[in-house]
Protein backbone atom coordinates (compact mmCIF):
# COMPACT_ATOMS: atom_id res chain seq x y z
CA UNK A 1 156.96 105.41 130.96
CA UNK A 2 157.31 108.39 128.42
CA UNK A 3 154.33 110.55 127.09
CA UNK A 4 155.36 109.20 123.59
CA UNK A 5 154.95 105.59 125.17
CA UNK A 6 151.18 106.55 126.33
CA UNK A 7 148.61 105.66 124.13
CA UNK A 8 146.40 108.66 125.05
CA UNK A 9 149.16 111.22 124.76
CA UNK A 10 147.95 113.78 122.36
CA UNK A 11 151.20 113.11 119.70
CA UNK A 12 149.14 109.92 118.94
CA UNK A 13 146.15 111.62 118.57
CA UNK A 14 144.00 113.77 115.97
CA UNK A 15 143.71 116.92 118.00
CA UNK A 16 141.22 119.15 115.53
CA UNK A 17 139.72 121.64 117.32
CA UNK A 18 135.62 121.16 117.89
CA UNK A 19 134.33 124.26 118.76
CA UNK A 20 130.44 123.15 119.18
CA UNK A 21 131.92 120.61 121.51
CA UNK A 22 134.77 122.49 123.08
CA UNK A 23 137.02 119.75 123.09
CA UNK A 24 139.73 118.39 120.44
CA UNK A 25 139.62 115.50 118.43
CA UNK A 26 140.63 111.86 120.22
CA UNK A 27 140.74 109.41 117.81
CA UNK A 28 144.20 108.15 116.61
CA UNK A 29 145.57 110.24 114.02
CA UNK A 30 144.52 109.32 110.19
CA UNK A 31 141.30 108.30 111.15
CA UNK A 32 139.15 108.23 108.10
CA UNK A 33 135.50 108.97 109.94
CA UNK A 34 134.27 111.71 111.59
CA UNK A 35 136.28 113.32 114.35
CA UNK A 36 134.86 112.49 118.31
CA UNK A 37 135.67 113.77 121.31
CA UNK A 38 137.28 111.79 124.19
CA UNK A 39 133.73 111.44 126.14
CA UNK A 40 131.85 110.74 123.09
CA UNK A 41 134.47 107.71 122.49
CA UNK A 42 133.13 106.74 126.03
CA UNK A 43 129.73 107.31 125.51
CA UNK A 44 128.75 104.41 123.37
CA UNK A 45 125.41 104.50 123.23
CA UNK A 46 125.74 105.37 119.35
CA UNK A 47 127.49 101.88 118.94
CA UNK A 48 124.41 100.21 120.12
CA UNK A 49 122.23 99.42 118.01
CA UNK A 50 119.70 96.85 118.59
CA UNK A 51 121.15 95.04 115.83
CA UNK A 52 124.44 95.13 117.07
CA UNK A 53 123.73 94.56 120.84
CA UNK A 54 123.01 91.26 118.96
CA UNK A 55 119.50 91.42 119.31
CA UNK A 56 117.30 90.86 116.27
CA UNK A 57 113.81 92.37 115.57
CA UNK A 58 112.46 88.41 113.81
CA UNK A 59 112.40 87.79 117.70
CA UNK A 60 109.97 90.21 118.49
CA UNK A 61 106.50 88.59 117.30
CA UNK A 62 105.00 92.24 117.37
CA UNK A 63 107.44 93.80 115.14
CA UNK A 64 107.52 90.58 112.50
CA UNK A 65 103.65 91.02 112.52
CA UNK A 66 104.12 94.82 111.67
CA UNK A 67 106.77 94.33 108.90
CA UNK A 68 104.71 91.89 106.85
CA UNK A 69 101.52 93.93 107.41
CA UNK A 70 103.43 96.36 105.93
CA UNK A 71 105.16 95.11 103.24
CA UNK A 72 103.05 92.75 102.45
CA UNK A 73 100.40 94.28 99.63
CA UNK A 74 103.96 96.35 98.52
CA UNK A 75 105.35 92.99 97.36
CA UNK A 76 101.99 91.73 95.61
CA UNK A 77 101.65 95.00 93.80
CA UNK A 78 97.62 96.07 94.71
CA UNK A 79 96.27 97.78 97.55
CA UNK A 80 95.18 96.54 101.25
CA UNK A 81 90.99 97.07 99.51
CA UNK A 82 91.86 94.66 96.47
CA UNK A 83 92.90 91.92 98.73
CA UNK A 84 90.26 91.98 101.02
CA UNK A 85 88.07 92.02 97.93
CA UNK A 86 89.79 89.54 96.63
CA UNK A 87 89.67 87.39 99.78
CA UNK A 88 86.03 88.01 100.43
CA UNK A 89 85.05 86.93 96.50
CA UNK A 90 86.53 83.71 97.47
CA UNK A 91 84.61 83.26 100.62
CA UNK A 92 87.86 83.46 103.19
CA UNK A 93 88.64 80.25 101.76
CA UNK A 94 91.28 78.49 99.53
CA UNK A 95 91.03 79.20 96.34
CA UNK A 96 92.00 75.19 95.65
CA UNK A 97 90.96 73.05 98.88
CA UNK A 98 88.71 74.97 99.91
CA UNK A 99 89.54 75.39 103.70
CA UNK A 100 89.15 78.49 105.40
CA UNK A 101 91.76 80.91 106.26
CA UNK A 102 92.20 81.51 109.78
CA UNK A 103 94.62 82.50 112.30
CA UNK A 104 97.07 79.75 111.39
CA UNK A 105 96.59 79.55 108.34
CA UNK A 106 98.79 81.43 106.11
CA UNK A 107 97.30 83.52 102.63
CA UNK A 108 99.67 83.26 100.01
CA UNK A 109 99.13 85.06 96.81
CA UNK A 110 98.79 83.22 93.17
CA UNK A 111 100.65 84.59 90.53
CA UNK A 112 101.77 84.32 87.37
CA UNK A 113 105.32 83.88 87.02
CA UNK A 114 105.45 84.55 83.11
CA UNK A 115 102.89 87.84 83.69
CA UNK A 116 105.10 90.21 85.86
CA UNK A 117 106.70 92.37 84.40
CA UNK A 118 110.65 92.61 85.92
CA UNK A 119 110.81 96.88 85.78
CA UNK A 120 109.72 96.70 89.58
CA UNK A 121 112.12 94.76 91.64
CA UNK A 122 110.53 94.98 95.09
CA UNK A 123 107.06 93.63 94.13
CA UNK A 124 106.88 89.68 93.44
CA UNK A 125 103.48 90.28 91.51
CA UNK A 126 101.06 92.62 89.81
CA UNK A 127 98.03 93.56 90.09
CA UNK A 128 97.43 91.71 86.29
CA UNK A 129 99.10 88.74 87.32
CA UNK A 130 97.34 87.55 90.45
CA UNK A 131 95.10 84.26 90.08
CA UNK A 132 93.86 84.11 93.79
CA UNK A 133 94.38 83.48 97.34
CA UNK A 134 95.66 79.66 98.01
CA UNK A 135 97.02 78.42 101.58
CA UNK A 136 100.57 77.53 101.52
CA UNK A 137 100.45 73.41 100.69
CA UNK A 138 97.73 74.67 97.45
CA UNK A 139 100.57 76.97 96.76
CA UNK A 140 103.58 74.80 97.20
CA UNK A 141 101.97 72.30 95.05
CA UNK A 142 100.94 74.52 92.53
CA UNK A 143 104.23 75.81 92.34
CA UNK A 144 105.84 72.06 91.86
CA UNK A 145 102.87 71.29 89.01
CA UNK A 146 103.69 74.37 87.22
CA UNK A 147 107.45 73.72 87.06
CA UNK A 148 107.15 70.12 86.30
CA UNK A 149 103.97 69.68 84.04
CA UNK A 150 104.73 68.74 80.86
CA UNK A 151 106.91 66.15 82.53
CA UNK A 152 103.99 65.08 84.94
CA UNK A 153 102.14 64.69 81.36
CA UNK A 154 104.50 62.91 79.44
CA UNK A 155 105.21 60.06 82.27
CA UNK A 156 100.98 60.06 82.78
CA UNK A 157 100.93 59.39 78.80
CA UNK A 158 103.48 56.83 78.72
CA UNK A 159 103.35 54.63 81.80
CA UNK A 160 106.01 52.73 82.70
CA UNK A 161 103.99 50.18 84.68
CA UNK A 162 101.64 49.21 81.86
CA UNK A 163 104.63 47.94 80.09
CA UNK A 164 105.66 45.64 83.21
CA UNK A 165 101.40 44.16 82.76
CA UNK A 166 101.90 43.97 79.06
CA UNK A 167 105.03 42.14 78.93
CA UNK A 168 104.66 39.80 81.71
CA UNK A 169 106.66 38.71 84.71
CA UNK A 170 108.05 35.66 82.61
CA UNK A 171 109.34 38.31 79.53
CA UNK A 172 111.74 40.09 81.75
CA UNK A 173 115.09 39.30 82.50
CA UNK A 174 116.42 40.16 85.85
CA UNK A 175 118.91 42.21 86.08
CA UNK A 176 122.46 40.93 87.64
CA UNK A 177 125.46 42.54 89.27
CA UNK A 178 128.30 42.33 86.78
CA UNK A 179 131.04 41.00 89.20
């Protein structure tokens, strides 16, 4: 086997000069990133990330608890005091059902959807904009009554049912399969 057959042999290679490191360059030759010596190619330590080692930090209950603490007043727009004003004026409790907040039960923030104003991407509400504290079914259904009110309404209004009493059993045809 040649030297030009050898995938180390230093034809194949970048070969700049690194004088903080001493050493020339071995990555193959038109590399686009930074130039690396031959034991900082086998020193990979800067490939390993803990996201790519595979490992992800949602597995780590410690570090999940210290991203939404974080993050978590950012995204409703006031301050750490506000909501713990805001939490006390409601007596620790849901703001709909009335049942207490506690370790497993989740706080989610009201808001008005219509109220926030769009210029600040990385909060989901405002400080104007936030009705209360609700747990997360209060806030779920909320969400579903909001969305789908004047629907709710209308069928409320009309009543399909009442029809069916009016009418009768006897007044309405059964429908058949057309065959």
């Amino acid at each position: 086997m040649s030297a030009t057959d050898d995938p180390g042999a230093a034809g194949d290679r970048c070969g700049k000069w690194m004088p903080r490191k001493r050493a020339n360059c071995a990555r193959m030759l038109g590399h686009k990133s930074e130039c690396r010596s031959a034991e900082a190619l086998a020193d990979r330590r800067w490939q390993k990330t803990l996201r790519r080692r595979g490992g992800k930090q949602k597995d780590d209950p410690a570090a999940v608890a210290r991203w939404r603490r974080a993050h978590k007043f950012k995204r409703l727009g006031i301050t750490e005091d506000e909501f713990n004003e805001l939490l006390a004026a409601q007596g620790y409790r849901c703001g709909i059902c009335r049942q207490p907040f506690g370790e497993t039960r989740r706080v989610c923030a009201d808001h008005d959807h219509a109220c926030h104003e769009k210029s600040d991407r990385s909060a989901k509400a405002c400080r104007k904009c936030i009705r209360g504290l609700l747990c997360v079914p209060c806030n779920t259904g909320l969400g579903f009554l909001e969305d789908c009110g004047e629907k709710i309404n209308a069928y409320l209004t009309e009543q399909p049912a009442s029809f069916l009493r009016s009418v009768g059993r006897s007044g309405i045809e059964p429908l058949t399969p057309k065959v």
